[in-house]
Protein backbone atom coordinates (compact mmCIF):
# COMPACT_ATOMS: atom_id res chain seq x y z
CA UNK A 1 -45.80 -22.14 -55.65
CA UNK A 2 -46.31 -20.52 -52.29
CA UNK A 3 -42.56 -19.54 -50.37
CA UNK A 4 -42.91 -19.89 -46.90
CA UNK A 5 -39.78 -19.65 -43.91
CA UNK A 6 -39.29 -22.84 -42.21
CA UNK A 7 -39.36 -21.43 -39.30
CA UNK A 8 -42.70 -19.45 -38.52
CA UNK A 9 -42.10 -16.01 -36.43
CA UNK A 10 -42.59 -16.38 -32.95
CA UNK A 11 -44.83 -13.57 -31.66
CA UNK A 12 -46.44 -15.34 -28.42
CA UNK A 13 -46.97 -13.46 -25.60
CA UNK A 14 -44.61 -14.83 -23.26
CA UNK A 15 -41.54 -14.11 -25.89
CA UNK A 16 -42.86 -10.59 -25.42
CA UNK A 17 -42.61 -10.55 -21.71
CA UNK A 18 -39.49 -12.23 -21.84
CA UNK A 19 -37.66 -9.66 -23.93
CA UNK A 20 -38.81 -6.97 -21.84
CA UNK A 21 -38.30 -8.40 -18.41
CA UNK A 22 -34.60 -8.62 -19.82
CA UNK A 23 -34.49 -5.14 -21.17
CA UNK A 24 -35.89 -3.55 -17.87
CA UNK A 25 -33.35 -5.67 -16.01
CA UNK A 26 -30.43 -4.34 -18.05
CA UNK A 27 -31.41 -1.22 -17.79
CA UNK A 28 -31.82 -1.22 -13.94
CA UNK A 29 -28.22 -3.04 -13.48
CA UNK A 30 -26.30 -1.10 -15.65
CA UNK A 31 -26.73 2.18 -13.39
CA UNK A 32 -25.45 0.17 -10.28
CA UNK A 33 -22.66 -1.02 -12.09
CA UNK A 34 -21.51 2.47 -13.01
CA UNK A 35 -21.93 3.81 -9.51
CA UNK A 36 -19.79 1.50 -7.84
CA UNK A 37 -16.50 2.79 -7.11
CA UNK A 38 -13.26 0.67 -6.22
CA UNK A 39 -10.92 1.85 -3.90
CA UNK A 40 -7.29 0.63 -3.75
CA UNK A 41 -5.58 3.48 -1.65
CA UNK A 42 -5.55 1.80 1.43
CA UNK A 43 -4.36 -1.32 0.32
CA UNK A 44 -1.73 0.53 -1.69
CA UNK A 45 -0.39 1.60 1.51
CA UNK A 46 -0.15 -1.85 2.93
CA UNK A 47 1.55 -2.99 -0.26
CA UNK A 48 4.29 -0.03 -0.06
CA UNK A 49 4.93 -1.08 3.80
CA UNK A 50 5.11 -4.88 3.23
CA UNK A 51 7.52 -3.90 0.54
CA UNK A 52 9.37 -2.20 2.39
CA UNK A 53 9.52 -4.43 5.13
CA UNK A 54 10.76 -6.79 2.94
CA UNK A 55 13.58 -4.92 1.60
CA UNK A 56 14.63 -4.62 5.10
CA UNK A 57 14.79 -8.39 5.94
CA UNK A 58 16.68 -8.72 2.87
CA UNK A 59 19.29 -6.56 3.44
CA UNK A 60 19.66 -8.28 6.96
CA UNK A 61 19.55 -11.54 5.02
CA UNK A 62 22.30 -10.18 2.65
CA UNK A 63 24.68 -8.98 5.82
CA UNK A 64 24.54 -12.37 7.35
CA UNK A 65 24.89 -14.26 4.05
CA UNK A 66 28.36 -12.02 3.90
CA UNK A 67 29.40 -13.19 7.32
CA UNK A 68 28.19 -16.32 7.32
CA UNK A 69 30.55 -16.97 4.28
CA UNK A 70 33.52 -15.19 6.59
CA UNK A 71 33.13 -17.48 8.72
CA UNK A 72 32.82 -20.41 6.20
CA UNK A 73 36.14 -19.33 5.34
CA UNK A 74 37.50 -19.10 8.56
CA UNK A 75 36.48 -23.04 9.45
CA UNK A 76 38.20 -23.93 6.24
CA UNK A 77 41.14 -22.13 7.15
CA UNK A 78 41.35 -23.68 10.40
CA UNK A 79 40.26 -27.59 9.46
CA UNK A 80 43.82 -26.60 6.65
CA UNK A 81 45.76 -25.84 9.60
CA UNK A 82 44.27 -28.76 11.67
């Protein structure tokens, strides 16, 4: 009794070509991908002065928060009196 795979080896020519084409291609790509370089420094700096900024607002948002409830409490002092 003869064993055989069910499932001959594939050794056409275009498999070949395939596998290679792929390799070459990887090994072109993965060189670019390596040299690029990302740079975050300038938006960095935008980030700390939009932060920044918006610390700012909300301390002016806090201030008027603190007198808008003064004078909350004023109006409900004077609609008591009224």
């Amino acid at each position: 009794m003869k064993l055989r795979t069910t499932t001959p080896a594939s050794n056409s020519l275009r498999t070949r070509f395939v596998l290679v084409t792929a390799a070459i291609i990887f090994a072109i790509a993965t060189p670019i991908q390596i040299s690029q370089t990302v740079s975050a420094d300038k938006y960095d700096d935008q980030i700390a002065a939009l932060q920044q900024a918006v610390s700012s607002y909300q301390a002016q948002a806090d201030i008027l928060n603190a007198q808008a409830a003064t004078l909350q409490t004023a109006l409900a002092q004077l609609a008591n009196d009224k």
